[in-house]
Protein backbone atom coordinates (compact mmCIF):
# COMPACT_ATOMS: atom_id res chain seq x y z
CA UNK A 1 -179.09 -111.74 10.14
CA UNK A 2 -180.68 -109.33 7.84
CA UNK A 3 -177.93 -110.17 5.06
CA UNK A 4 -178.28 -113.63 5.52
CA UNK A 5 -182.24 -113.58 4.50
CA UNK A 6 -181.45 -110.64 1.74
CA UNK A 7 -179.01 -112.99 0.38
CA UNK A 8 -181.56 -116.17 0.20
CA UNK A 9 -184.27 -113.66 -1.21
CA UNK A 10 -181.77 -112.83 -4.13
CA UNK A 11 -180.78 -116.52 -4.85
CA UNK A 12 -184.45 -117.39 -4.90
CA UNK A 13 -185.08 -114.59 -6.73
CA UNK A 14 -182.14 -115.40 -8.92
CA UNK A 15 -183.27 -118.97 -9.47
CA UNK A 16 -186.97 -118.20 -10.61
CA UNK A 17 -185.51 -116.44 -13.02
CA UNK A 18 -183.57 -118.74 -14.32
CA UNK A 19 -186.32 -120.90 -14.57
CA UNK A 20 -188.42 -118.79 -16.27
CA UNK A 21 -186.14 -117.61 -18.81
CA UNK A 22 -185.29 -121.14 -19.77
CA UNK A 23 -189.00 -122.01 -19.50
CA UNK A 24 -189.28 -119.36 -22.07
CA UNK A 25 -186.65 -120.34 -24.67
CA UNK A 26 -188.04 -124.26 -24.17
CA UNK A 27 -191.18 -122.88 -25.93
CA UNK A 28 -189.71 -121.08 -28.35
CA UNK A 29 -187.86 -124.30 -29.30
CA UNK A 30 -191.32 -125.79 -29.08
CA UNK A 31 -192.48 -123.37 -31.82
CA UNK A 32 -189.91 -123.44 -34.05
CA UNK A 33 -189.88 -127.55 -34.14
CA UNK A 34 -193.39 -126.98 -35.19
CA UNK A 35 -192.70 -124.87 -38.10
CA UNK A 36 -190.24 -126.21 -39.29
CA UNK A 37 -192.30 -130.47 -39.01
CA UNK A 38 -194.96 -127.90 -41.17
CA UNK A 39 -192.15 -126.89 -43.48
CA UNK A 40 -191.01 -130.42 -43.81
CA UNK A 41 -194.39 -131.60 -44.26
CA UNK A 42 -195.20 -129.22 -47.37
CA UNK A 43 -192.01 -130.14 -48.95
CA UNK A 44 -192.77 -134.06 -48.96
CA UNK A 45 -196.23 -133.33 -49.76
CA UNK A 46 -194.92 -131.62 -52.93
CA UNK A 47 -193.13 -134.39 -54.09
C-alpha cells in the first residue's frame, strides 16, 4: 500500500511540474512576442 500512495505522490509531483515548467516557457513566449510587436513597431514607425 505504501508504494501505491509513493507512486501517486510522484505522478502528482511529476505533473505539477510539468505544469509549471510549461507555465514558465508560456511566459517567456509572452515576453518575447512583446519585444519583438516593439521591434516591429519601431521599424514601421521609421518608415
Amino acid at each position: 500500500m505504501a508504494f501505491m500512495i509513493a507512486a501517486y505522490l510522484i505522478i502528482w509531483l511529476a505533473a505539477f511540474a510539468f505544469i509549471f515548467s510549461m507555465v514558465q516557457r508560456q511566459r517567456n513566449i509572452q515576453r518575447e512576442i512583446a519585444a519583438l510587436r516593439e521591434l516591429v513597431q519601431g521599424r514601421e514607425e521609421r518608415r
